[in-house]
N, C-alpha and C. Protein backbone atom coordinates (compact mmCIF):
# COMPACT_ATOMS: atom_id res chain seq x y z
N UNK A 1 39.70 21.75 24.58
CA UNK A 1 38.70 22.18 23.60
C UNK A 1 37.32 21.74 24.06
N UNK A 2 36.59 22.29 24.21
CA UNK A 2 35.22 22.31 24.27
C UNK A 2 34.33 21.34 23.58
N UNK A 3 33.34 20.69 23.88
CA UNK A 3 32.59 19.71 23.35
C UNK A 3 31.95 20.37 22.40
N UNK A 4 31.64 19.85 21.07
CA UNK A 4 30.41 19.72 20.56
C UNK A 4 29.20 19.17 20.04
N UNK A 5 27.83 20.30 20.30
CA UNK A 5 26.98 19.17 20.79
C UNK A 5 25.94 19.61 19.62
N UNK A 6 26.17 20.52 18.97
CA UNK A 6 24.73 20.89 18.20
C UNK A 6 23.58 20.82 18.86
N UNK A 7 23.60 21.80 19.49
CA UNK A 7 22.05 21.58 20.39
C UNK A 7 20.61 21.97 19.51
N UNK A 8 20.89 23.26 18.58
CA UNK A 8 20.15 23.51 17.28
C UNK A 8 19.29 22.31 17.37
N UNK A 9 20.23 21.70 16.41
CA UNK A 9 19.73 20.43 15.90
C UNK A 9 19.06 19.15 16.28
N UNK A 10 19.90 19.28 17.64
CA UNK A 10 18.88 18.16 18.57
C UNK A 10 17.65 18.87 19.21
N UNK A 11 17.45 19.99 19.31
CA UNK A 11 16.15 20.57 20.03
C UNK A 11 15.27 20.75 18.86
N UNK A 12 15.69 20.85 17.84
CA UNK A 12 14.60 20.79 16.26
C UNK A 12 14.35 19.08 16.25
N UNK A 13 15.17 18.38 16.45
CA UNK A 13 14.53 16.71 16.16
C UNK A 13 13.43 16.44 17.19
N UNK A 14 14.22 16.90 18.59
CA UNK A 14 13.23 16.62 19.60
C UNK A 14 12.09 16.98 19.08
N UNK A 15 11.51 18.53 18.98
CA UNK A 15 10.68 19.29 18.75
C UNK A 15 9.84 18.68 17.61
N UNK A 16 10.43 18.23 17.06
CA UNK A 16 9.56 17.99 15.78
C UNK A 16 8.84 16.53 16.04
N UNK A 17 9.35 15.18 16.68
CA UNK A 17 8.91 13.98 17.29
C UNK A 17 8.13 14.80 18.35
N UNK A 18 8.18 15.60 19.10
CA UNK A 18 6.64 15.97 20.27
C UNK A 18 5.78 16.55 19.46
N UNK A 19 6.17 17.01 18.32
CA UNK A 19 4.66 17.86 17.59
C UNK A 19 3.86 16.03 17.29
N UNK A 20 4.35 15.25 17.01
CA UNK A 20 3.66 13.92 16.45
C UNK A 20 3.01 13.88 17.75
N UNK A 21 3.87 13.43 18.98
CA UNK A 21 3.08 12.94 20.18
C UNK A 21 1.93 14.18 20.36
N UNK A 22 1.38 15.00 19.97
CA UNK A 22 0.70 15.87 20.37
C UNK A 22 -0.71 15.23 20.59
N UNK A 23 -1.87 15.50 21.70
CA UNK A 23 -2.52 14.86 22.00
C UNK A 23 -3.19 13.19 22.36
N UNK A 24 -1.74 13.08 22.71
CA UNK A 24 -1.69 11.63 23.44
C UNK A 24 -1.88 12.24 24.88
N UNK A 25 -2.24 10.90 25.39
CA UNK A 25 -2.45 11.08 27.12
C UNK A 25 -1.12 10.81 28.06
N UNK A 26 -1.04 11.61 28.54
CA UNK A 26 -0.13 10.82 30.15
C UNK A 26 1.16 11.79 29.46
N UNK A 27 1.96 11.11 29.92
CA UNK A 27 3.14 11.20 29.69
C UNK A 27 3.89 11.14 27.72
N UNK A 28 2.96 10.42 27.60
CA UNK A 28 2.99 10.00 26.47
C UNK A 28 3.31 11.51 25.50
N UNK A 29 2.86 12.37 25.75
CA UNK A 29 2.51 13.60 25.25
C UNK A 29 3.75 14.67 25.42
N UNK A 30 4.81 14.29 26.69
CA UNK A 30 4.91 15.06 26.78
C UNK A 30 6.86 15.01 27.69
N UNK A 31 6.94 13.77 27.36
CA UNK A 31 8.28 13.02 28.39
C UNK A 31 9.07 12.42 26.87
N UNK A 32 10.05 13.12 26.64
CA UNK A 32 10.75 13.07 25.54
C UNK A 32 10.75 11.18 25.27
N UNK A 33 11.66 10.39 26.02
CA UNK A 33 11.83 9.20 25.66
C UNK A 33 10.20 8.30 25.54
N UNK A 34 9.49 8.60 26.38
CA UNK A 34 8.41 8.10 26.48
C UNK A 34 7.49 8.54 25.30
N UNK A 35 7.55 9.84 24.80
CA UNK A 35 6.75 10.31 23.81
C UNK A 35 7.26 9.51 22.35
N UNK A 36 8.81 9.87 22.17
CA UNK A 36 9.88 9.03 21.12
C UNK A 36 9.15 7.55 21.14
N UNK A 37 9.12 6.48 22.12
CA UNK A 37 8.52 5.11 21.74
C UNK A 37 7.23 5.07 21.10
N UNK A 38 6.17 5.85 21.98
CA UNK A 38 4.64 5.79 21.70
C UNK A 38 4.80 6.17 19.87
N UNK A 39 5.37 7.04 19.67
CA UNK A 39 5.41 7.74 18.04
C UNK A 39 6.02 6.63 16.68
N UNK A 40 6.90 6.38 17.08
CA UNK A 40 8.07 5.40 16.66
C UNK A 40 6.68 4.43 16.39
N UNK A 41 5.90 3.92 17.41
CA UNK A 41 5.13 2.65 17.87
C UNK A 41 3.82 3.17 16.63
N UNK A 42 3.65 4.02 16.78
CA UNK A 42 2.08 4.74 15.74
C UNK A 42 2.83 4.30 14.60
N UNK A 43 3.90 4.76 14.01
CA UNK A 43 4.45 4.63 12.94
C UNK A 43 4.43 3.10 12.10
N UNK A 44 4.56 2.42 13.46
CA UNK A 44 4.50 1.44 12.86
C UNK A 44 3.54 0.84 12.77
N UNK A 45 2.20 1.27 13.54
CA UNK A 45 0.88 0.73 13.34
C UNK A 45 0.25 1.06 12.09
N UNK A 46 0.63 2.74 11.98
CA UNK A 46 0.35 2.98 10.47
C UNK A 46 0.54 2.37 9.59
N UNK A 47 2.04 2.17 8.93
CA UNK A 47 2.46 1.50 8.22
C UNK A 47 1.26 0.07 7.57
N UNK A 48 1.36 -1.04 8.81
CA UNK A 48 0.94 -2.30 9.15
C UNK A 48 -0.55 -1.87 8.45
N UNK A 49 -1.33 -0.91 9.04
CA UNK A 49 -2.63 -0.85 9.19
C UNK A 49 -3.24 -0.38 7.36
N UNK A 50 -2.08 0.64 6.78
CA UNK A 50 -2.10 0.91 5.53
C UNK A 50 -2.48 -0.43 4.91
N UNK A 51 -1.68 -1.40 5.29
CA UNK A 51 -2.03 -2.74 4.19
C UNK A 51 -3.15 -3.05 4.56
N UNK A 52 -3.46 -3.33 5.39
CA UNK A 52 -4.27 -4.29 6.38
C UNK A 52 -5.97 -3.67 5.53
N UNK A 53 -5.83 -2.42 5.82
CA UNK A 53 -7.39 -1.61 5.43
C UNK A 53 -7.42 -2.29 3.79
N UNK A 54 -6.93 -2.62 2.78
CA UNK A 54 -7.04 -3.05 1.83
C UNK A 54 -7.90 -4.33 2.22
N UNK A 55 -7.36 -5.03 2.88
CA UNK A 55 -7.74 -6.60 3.37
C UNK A 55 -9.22 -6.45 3.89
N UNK A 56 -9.44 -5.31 4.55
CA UNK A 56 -10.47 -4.99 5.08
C UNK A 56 -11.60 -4.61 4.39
N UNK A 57 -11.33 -3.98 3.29
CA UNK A 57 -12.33 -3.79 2.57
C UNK A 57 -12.78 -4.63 1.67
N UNK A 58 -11.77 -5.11 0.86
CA UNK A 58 -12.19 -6.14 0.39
C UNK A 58 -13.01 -7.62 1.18
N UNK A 59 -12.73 -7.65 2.08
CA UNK A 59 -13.98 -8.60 3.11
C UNK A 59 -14.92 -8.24 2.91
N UNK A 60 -14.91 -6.66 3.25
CA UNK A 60 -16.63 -6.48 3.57
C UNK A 60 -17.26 -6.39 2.08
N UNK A 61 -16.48 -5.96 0.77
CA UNK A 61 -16.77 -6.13 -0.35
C UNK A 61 -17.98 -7.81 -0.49
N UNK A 62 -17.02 -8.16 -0.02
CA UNK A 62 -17.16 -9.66 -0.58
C UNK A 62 -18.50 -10.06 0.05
N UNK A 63 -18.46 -9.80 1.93
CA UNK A 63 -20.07 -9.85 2.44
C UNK A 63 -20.91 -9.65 1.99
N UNK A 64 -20.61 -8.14 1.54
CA UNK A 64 -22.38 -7.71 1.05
C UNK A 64 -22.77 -7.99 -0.46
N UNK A 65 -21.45 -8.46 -1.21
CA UNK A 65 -22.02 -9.20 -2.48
C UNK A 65 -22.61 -10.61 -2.22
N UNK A 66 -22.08 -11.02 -1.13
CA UNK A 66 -22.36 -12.43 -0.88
C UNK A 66 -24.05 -12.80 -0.67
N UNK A 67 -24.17 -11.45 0.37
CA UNK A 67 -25.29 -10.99 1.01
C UNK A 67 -27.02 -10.61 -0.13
N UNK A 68 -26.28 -10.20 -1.08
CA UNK A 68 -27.20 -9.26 -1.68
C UNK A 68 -27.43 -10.37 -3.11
N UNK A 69 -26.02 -11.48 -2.98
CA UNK A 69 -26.42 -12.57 -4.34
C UNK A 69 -27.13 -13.72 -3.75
N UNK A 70 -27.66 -14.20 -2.41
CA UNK A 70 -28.10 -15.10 -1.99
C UNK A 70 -29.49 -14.17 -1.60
N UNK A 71 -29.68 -13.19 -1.63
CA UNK A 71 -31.28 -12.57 -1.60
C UNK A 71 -31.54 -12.69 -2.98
N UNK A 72 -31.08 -13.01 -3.40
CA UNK A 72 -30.86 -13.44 -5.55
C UNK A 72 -31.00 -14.68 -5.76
N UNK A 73 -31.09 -15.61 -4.96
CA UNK A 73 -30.84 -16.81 -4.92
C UNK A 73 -29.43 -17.64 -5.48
N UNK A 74 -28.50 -16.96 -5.30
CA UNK A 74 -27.34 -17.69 -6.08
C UNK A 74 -25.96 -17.32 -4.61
N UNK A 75 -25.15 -18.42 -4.60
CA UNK A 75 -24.05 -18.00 -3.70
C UNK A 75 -23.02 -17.08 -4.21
N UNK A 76 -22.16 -16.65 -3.50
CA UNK A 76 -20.98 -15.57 -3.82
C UNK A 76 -20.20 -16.12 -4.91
N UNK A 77 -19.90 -17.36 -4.65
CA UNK A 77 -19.05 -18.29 -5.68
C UNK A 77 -19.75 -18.44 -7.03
N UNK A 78 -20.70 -18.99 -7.23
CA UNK A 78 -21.58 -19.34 -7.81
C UNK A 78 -21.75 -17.88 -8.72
N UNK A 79 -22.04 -16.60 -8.13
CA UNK A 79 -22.15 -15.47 -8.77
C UNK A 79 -21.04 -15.07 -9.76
N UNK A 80 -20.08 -14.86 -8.42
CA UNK A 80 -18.62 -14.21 -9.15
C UNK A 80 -17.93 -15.26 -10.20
N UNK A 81 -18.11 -16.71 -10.32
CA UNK A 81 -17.91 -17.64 -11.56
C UNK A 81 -18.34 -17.08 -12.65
N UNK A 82 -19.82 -17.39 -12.35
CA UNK A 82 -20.93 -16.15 -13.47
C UNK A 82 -20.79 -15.24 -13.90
N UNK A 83 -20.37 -14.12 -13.22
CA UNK A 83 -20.01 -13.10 -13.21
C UNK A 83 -18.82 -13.26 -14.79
N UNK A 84 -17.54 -13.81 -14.17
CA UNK A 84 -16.59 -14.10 -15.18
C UNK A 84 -16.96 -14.32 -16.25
N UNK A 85 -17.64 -15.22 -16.62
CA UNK A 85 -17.99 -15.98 -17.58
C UNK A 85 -18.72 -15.49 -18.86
N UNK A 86 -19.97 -14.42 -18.17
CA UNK A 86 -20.63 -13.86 -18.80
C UNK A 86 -19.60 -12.52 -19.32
N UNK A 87 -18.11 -12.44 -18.46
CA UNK A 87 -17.78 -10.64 -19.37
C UNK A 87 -18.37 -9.89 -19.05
N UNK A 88 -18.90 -9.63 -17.81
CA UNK A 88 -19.10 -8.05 -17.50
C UNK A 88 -17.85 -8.15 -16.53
N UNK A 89 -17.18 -6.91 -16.42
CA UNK A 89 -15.81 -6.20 -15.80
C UNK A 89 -16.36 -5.46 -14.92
N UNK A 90 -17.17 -5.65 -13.68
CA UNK A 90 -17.25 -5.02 -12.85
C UNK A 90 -16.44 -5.67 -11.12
N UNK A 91 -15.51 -4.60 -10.64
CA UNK A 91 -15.14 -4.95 -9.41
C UNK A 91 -16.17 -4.89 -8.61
N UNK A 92 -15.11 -5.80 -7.44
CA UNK A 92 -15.92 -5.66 -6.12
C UNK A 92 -16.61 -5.17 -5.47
N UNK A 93 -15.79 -3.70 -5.34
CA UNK A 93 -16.00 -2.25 -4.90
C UNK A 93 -17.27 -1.98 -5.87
N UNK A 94 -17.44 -1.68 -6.62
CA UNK A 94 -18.61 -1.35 -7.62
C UNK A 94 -20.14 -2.42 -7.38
N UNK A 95 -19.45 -3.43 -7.40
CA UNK A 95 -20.63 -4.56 -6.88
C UNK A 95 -21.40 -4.35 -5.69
N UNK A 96 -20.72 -3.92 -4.54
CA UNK A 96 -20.87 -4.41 -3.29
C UNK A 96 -21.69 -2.79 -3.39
N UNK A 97 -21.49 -1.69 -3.99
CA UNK A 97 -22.32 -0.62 -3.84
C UNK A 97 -23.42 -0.61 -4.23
N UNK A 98 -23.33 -1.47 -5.57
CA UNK A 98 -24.69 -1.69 -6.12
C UNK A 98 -25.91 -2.68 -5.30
N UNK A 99 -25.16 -3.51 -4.26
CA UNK A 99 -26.25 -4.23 -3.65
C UNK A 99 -26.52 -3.72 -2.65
N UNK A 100 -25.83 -2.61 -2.03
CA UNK A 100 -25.98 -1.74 -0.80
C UNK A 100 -27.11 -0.64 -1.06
N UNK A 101 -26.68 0.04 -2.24
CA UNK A 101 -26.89 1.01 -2.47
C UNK A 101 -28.65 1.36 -3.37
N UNK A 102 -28.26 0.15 -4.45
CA UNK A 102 -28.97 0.23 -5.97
C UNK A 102 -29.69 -0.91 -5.67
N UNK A 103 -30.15 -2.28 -5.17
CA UNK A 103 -30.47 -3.21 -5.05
C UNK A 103 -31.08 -3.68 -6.46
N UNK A 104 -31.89 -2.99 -7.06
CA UNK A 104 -32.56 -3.36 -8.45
C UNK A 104 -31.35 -3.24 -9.53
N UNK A 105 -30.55 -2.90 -8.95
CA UNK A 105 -29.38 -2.59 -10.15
C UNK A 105 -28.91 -3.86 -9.88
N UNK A 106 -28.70 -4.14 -8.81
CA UNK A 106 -27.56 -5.38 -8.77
C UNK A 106 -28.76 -6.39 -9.35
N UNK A 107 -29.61 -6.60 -8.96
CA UNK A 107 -30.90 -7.78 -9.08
C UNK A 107 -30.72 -7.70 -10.96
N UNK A 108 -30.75 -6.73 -11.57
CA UNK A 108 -30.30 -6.78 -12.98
C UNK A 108 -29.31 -7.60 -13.69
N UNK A 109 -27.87 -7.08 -12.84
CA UNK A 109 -27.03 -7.53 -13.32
C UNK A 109 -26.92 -9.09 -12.54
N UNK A 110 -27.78 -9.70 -11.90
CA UNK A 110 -27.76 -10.74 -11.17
C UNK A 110 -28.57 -11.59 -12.28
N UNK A 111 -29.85 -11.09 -12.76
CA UNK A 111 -30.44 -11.77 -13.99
C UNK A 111 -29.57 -11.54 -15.52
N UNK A 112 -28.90 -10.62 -15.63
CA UNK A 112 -27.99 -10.28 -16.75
C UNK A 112 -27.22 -12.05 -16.84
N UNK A 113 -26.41 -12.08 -15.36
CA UNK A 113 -25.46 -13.50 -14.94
C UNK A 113 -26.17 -14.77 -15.80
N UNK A 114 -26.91 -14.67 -15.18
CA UNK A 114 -28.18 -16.02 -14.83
C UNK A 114 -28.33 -16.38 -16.45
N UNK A 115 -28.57 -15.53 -17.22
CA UNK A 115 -29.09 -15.96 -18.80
C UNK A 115 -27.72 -16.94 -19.49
């Protein structure tokens, strides 16, 4: 009796892992096992990197509030305590635009703190 191999099916898996490798360099692009690791390998950078960009933003959040509350005369700590205390509910993300963005806005809510 004759082997079976489903070739269908393995030339659709292949096919579908080289559409991922598509525009990689070298070999990478284009050498089934070699393309299979590099992809496999993205996958998992993705993954990793999904969390990571959270971490990331929130840093730079935190810089340019840091940045924009010591042109205020007050430190990051010192602010965001304040911040609490006084009950305004504004995030990070919202903060860090306003000192980028609005500067007199934040300088507001920086004297809003302060009282």
């Amino acid at each position: 009796m004759p082997r079976s191999v489903n070739a269908v099916a393995s030339r659709r898996r292949r096919k579908k892992m080289m559409k991922h490798a598509k525009g990689y360099f070298g070999r990478r692009k284009n050498v089934w096992t070699v393309a299979k690791n590099a992809v496999e390998k993205g996958w998992q950078y993705s993954y990793r990197d999904r969390k990571n960009k959270k971490r990331n933003f929130r840093s730079l959040w935190i810089m340019r509030i840091n940045a924009a509350a010591r042109e205020n005369g007050m430190s990051y700590s010192a602010f965001m305590g304040a911040l609490n205390n006084s009950g305004i509910e504004l995030n990070r993300k919202v903060l860090a635009d306003l000192a980028m963005n609005h500067p007199k806005a934040f300088e507001a809510v920086v004297k809003q703190v302060k009282k």
